[in-house]
Protein backbone atom coordinates (compact mmCIF):
# COMPACT_ATOMS: atom_id res chain seq x y z
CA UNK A 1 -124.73 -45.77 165.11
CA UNK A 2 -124.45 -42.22 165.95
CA UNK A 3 -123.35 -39.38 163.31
CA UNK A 4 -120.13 -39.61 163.42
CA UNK A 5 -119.51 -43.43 162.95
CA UNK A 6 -122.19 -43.59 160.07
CA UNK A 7 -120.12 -41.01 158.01
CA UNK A 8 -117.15 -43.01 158.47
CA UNK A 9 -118.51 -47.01 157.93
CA UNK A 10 -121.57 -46.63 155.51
CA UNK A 11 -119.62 -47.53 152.56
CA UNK A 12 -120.71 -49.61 148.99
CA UNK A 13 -119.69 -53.04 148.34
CA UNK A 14 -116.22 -53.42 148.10
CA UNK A 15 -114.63 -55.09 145.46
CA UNK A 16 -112.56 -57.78 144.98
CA UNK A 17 -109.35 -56.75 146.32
CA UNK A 18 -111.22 -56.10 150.04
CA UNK A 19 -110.18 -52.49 149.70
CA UNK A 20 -110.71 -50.34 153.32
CA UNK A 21 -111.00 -47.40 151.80
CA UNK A 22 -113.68 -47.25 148.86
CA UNK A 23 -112.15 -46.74 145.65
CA UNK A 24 -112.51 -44.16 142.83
CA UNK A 25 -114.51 -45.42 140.01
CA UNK A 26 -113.78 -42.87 137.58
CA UNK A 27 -115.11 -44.52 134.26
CA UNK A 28 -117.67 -43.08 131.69
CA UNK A 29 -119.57 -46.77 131.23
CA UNK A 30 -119.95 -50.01 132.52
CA UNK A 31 -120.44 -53.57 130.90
CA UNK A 32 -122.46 -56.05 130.70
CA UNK A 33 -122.18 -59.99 131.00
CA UNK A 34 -124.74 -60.64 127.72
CA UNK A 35 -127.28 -59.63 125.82
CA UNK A 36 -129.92 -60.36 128.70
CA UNK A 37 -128.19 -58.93 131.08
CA UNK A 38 -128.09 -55.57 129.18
CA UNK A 39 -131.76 -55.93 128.21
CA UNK A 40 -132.39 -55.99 131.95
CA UNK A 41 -130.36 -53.56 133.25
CA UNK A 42 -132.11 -51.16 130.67
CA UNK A 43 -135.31 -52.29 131.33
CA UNK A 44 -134.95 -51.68 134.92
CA UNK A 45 -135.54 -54.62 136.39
CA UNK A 46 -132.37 -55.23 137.42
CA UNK A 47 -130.18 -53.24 139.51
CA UNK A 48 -126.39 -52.59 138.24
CA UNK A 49 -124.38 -49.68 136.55
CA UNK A 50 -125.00 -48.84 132.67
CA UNK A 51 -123.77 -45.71 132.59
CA UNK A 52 -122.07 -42.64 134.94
CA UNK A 53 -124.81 -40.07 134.30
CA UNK A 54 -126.88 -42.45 135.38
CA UNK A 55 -125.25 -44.03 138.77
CA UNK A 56 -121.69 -44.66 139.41
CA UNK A 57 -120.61 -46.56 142.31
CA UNK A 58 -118.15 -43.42 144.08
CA UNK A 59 -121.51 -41.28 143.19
CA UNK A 60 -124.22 -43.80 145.02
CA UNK A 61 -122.37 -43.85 147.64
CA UNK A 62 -121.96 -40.34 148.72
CA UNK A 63 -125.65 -40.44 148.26
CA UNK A 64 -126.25 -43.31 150.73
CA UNK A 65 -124.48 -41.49 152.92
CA UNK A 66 -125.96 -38.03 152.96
CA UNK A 67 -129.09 -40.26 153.03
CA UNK A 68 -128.36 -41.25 156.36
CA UNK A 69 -127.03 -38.49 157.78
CA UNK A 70 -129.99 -36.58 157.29
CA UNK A 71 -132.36 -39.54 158.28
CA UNK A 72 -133.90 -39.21 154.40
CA UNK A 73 -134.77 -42.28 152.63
CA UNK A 74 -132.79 -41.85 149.55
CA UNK A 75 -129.93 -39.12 148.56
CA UNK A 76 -129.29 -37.70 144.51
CA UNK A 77 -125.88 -36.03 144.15
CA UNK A 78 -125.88 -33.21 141.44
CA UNK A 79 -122.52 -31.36 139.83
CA UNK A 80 -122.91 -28.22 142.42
CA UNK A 81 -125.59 -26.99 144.59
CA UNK A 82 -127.38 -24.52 142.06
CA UNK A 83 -127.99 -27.72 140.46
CA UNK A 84 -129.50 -29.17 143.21
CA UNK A 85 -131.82 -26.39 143.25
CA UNK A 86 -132.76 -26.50 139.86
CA UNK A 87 -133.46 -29.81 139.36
CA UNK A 88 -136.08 -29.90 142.61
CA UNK A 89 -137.49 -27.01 140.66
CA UNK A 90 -137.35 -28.73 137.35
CA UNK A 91 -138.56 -31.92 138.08
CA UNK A 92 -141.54 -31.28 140.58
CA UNK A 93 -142.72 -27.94 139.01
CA UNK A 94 -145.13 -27.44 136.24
CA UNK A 95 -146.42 -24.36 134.37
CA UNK A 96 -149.40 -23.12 135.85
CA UNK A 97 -147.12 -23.60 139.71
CA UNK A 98 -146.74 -21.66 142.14
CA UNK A 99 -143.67 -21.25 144.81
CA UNK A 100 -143.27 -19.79 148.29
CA UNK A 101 -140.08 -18.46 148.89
CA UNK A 102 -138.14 -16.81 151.36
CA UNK A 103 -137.27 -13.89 150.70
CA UNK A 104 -133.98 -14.35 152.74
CA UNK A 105 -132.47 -16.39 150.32
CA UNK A 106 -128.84 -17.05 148.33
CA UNK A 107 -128.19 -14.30 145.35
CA UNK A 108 -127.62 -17.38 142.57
CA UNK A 109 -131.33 -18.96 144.11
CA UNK A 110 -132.79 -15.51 144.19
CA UNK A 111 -132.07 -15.39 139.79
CA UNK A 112 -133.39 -18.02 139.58
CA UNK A 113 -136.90 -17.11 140.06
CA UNK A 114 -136.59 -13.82 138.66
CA UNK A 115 -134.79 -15.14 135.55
CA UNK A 116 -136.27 -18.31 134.39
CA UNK A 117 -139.27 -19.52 135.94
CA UNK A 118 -141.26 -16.60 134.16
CA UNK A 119 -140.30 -18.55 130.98
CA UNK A 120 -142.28 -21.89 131.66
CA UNK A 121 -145.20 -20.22 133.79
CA UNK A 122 -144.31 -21.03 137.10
CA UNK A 123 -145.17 -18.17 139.09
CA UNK A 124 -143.30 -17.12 142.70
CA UNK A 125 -143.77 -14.71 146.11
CA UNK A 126 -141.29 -13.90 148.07
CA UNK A 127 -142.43 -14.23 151.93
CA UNK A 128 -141.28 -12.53 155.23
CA UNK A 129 -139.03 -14.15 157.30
CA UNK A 130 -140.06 -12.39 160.13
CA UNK A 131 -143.69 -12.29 159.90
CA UNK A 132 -144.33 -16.65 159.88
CA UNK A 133 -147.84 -16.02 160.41
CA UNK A 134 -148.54 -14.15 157.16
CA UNK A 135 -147.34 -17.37 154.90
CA UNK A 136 -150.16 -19.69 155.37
CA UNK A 137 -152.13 -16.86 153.35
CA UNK A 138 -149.65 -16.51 150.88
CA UNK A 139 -149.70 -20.08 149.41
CA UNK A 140 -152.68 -20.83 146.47
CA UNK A 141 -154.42 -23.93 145.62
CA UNK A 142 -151.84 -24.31 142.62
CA UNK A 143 -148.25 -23.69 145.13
CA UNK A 144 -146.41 -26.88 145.25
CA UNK A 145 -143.11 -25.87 147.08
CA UNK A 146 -142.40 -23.38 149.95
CA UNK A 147 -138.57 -23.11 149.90
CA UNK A 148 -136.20 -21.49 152.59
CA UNK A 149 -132.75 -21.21 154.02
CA UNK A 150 -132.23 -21.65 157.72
CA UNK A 151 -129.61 -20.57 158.68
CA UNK A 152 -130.24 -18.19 155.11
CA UNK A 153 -126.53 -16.69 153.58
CA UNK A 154 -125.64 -14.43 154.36
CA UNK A 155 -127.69 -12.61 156.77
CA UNK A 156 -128.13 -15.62 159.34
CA UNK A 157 -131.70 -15.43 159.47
CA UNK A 158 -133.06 -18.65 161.60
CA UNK A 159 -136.59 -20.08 160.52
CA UNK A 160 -138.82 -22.19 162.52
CA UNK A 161 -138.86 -25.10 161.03
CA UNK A 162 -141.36 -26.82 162.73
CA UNK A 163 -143.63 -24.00 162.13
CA UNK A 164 -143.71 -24.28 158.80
CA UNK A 165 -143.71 -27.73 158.22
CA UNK A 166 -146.92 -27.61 160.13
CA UNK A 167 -148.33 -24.92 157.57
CA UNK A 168 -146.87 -26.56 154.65
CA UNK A 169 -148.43 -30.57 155.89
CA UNK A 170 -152.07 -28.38 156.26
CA UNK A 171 -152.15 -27.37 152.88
CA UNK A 172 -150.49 -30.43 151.38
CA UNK A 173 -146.97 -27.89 150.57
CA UNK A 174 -143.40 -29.71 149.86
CA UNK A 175 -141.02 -28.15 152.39
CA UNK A 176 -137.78 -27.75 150.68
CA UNK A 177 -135.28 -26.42 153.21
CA UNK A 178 -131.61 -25.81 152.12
CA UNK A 179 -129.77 -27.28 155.00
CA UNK A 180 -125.97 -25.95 153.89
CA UNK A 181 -124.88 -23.61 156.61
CA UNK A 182 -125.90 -26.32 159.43
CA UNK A 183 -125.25 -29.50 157.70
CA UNK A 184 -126.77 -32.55 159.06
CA UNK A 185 -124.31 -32.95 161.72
CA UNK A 186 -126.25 -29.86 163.35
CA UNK A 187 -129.42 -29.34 161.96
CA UNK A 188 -131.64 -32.02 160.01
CA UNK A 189 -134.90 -30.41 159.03
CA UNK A 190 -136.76 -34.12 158.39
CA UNK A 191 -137.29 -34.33 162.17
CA UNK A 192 -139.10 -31.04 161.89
CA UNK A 193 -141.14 -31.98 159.32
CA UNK A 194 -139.60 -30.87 156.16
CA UNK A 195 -139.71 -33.39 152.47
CA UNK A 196 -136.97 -32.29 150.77
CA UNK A 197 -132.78 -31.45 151.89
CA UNK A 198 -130.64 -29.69 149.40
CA UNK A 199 -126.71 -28.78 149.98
CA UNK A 200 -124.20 -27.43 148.27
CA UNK A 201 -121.70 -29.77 148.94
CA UNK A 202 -118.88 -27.45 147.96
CA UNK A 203 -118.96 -25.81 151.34
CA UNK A 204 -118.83 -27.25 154.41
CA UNK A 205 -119.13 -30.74 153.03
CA UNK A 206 -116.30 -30.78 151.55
CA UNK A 207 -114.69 -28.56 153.61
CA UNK A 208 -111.39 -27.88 151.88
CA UNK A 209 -112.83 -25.58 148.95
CA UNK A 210 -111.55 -28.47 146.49
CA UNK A 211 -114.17 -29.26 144.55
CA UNK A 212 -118.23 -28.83 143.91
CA UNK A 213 -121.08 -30.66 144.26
CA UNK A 214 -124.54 -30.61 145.49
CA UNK A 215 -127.01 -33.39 147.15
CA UNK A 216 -130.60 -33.44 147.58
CA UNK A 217 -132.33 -35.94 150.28
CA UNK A 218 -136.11 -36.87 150.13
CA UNK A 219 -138.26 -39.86 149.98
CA UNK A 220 -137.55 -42.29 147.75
CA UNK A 221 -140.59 -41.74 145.84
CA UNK A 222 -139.66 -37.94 145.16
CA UNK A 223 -136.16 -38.80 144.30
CA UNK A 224 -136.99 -41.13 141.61
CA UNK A 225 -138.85 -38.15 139.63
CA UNK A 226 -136.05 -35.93 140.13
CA UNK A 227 -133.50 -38.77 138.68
CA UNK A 228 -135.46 -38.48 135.42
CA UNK A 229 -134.83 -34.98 135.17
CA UNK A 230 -131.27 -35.10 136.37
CA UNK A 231 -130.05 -38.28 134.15
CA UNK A 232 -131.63 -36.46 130.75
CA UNK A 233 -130.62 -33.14 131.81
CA UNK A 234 -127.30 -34.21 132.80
CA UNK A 235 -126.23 -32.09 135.95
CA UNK A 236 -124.77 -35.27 137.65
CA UNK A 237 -121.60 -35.15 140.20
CA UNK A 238 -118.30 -36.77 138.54
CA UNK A 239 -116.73 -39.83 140.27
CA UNK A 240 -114.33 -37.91 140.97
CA UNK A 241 -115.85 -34.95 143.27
CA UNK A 242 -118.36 -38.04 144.57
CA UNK A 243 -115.18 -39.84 146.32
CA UNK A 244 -113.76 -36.32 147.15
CA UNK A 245 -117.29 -35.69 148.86
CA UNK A 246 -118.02 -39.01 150.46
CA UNK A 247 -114.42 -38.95 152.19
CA UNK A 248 -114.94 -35.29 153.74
CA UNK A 249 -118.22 -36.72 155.11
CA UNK A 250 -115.77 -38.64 157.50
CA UNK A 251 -114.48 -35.82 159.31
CA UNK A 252 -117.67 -33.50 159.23
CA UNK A 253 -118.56 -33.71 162.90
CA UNK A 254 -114.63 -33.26 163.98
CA UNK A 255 -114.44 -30.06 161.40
CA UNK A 256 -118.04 -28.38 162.36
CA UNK A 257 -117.24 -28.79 166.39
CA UNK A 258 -114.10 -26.58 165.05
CA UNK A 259 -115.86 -23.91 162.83
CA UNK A 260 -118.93 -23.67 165.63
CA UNK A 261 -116.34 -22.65 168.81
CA UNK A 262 -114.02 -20.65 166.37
CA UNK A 263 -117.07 -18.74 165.00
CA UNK A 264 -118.90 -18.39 168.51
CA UNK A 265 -115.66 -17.06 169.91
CA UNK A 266 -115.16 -15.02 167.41
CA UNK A 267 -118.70 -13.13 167.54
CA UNK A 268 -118.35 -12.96 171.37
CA UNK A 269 -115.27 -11.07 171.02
CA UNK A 270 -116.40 -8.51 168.37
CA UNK A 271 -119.70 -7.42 169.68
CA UNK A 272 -118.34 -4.32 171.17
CA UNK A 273 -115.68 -3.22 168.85
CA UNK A 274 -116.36 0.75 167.98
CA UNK A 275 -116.70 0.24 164.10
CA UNK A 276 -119.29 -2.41 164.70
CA UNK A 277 -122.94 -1.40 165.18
CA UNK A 278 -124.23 -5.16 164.94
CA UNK A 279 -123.12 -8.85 165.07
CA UNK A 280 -124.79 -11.64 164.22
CA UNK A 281 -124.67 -14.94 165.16
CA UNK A 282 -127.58 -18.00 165.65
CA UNK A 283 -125.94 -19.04 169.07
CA UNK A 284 -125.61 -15.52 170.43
CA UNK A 285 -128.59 -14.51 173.14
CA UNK A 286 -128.99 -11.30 171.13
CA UNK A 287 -129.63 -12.82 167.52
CA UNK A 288 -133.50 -12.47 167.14
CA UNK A 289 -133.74 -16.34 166.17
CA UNK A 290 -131.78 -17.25 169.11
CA UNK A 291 -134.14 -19.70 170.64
CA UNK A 292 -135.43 -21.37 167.89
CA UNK A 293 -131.77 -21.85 167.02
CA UNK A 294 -131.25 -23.82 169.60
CA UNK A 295 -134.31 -25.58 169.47
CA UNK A 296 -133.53 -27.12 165.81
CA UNK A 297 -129.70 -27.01 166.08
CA UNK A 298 -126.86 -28.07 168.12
CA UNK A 299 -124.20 -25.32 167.55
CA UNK A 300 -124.78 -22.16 165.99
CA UNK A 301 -122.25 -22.90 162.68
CA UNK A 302 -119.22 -21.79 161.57
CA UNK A 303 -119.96 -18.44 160.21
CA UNK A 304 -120.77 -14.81 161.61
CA UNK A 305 -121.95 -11.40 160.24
CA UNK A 306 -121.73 -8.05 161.40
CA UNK A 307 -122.57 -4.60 160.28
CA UNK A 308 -119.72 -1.76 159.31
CA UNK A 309 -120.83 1.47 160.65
CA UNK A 310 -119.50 3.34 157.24
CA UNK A 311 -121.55 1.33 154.95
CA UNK A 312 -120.36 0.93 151.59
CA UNK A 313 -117.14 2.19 151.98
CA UNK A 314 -116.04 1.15 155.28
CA UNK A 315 -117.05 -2.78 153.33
CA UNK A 316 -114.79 -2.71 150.68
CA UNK A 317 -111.98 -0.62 153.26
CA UNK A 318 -112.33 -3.60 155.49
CA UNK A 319 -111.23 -6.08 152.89
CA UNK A 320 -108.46 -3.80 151.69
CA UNK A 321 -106.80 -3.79 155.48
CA UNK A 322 -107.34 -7.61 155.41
CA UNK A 323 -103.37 -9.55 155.26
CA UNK A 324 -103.97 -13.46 155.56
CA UNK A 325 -107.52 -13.94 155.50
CA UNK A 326 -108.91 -14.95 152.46
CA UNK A 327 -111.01 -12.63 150.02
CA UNK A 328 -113.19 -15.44 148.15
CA UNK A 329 -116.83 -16.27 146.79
CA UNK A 330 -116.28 -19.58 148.47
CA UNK A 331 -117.50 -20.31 152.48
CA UNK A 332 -117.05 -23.87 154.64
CA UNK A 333 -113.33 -23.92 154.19
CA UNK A 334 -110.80 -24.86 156.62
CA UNK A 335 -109.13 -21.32 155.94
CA UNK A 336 -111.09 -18.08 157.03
CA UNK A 337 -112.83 -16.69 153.91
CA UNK A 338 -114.25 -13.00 154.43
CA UNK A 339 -116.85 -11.50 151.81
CA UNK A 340 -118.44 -8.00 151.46
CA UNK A 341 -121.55 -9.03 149.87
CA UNK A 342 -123.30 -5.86 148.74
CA UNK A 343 -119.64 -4.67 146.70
CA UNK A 344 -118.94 -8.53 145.51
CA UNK A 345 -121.47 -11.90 145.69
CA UNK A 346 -124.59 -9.89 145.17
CA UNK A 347 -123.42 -6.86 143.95
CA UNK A 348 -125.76 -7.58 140.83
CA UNK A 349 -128.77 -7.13 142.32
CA UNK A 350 -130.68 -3.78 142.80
CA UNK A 351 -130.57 -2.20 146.05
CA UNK A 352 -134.05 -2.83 146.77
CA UNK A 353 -133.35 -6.66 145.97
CA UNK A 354 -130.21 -6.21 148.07
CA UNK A 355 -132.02 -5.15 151.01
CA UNK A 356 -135.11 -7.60 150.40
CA UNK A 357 -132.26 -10.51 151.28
CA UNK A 358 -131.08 -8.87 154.20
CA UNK A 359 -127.98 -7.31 152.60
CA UNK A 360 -127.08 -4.05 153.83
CA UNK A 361 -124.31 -1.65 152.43
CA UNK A 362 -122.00 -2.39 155.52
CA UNK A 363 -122.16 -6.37 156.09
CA UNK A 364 -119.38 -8.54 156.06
CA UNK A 365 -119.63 -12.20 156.26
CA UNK A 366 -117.31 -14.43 157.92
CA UNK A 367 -116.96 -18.32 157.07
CA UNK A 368 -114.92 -19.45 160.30
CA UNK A 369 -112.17 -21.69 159.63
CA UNK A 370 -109.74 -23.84 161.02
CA UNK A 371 -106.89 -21.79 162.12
CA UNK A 372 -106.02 -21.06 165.64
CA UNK A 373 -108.90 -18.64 166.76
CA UNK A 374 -106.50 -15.83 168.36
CA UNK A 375 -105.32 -15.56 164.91
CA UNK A 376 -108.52 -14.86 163.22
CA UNK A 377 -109.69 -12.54 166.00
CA UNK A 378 -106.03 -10.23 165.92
CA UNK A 379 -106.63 -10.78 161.52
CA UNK A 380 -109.99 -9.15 161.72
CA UNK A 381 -109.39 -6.53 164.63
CA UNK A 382 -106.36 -5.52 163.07
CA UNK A 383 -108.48 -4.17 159.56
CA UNK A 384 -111.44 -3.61 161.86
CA UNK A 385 -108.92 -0.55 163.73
CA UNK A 386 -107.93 0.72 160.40
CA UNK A 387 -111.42 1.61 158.93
């Protein structure tokens, strides 16, 4: 099957009633047929539901799914996608550790490390994403995960995946590659060589800014420690978001072919506009990644950057000429979203920090959406003119 009919068909059993669409399942706990039954099902040595933390049947699902998608063995759904994140972190890291990361990274990934790994001893370095050839140095005997974005938010910086997968498979290094700007329907980094898939689910997943969720996809092996973790912890995905999430999986590929045209269009269109001094998008022959791009993905995505000339001010200007477009933290929606990230998502980090993730006092970030693309290009000139 190709992508689009497996996000549609793979489904769980049905029930009963024969339903074609899956159902909701939205109940705390399950029951049991006897007193063996229940012994076994604890026991694990039979397979069934005990318990919703544990595995629901709207939940397993969406992780079959995203399982297949990405050409993983097995799929964990978590309540957003910091707490995907955190539980890779959580349940494959150790004091005494050591991560790689990118230093082009998301603000809330970025804290992290700087907030919380200090506490159990798990030490972390930041590498550049545009010197590849200085990370095989940078990883000890005791790293265990090198972890990067690709495309990264919000700066659009493309990695070569295959490059590091080779670096990280030499020194026996998990690759953990957060996969959300692409999705699988455009990029999956297993066929470059990477172990481990995370997503926030709450963006382009979904697509419809409804509700959150995150996934992780891995070998079944590494997914069993990390259910451990996420079943005592308790970061788990509600039925409810689960269904939400498995049913937007359905019209991923129709949405994405959307956001990528919209958002390649778009960049196209404002590469010369006088306030501009730089655009940015994966699928444009100026973007420094541009090649590897399209080496590891089919469309560049549904969201562009560019840099304000004024800086600082001419940022938070730009938002204040914006009518219809949205102003929100959010990104993947069917509606336009624009962001000034240095005034606003990362506005909490130090200006050195800032500029170690590729945020600079002028950049606005566009999530693409749905609307009619003339639109969003008269929106965005409009408040562009009036800087």
């Amino acid at each position: 099957m190709k992508f689009g009919t497996k996000a549609i068909r793979i489904q769980t059993d049905k029930t009963q009633h024969l339903e074609h669409s899956t159902p909701l399942f939205p109940t705390s706990s399950f029951v049991f047929e006897n007193a063996e039954d229940m012994r076994a099902k604890f026991a694990g040595e039979e397979e069934g539901n005990i318990y919703s933390r544990f595995t629901n049947p709207s939940v397993r699902e969406l992780e079959l799914k995203i399982a297949a998608l990405e050409g993983g063995e097995e799929g964990l759904a978590t309540a957003s996608g910091m707490a995907a994140i955190f539980t890779t972190f959580a349940a494959l890291l150790a004091s005494g550790d050591h991560i790689l990361m990118s230093r082009a990274v998301f603000a809330s990934t970025f804290r992290i490390t700087e907030n919380y790994l200090d506490k159990w001893k798990i030490s972390y370095d930041y590498a550049d994403p545009e010197n590849l050839d200085s990370w095989d140095a940078m990883i000890r005997p005791e790293t265990k995960l090198v972890y990067i974005e690709t495309p990264s938010n919000p700066g659009l910086v493309i990695l070569d995946l295959e490059k590091i997968a080779t670096i990280c498979k030499a020194r026996g290094v998990l690759l953990v590659v957060d996969n959300c700007f692409a999705t699988p329907y455009l990029q999956r980094p297993i066929e470059f060589g990477a172990d481990i898939i995370i997503h926030s689910a709450t963006k382009f997943i979904d697509g419809q800014g409804r509700v959150l969720g995150g996934l992780i996809v891995s070998t079944a092996e590494l997914i069993e420690k990390m259910k451990g973790f996420l079943r005592n912890a308790g970061p788990t995905l509600s039925p409810f978001n689960a269904w939400i999430l498995s049913k937007s999986l359905e019209t991923l590929h129709v949405r994405m072919d959307r956001h990528c045209s919209n958002a390649h269009d778009l960049a196209l269109s404002l590469h010369n506009h006088p306030n501009i001094s730089k655009v940015s998008y994966p699928f444009l022959s100026s973007h420094p990644g541009h090649e590897i791009a399209k080496k590891q993905m089919s469309q560049g995505g549904g969201l562009i950057t560019f840099e304000l000339k004024g800086g600082l001010d001419a940022g938070r200007n730009f938002l204040d000429n914006i009518k219809w477009l949205s102003l929100s933290a959010n990104l993947g929606d069917t509606r336009t979203i624009v962001t000034h990230p240095a005034s606003t998502t990362h506005s909490k980090l130090t200006e050195e920090q800032r500029l170690m993730v590729g945020i600079t006092p002028g950049l606005i970030r566009v999530s693409v959406g749905l609307e009619d693309k003339d639109d969003i290009l008269d929106e965005i000139t409009q408040a562009l003119d009036k800087i």
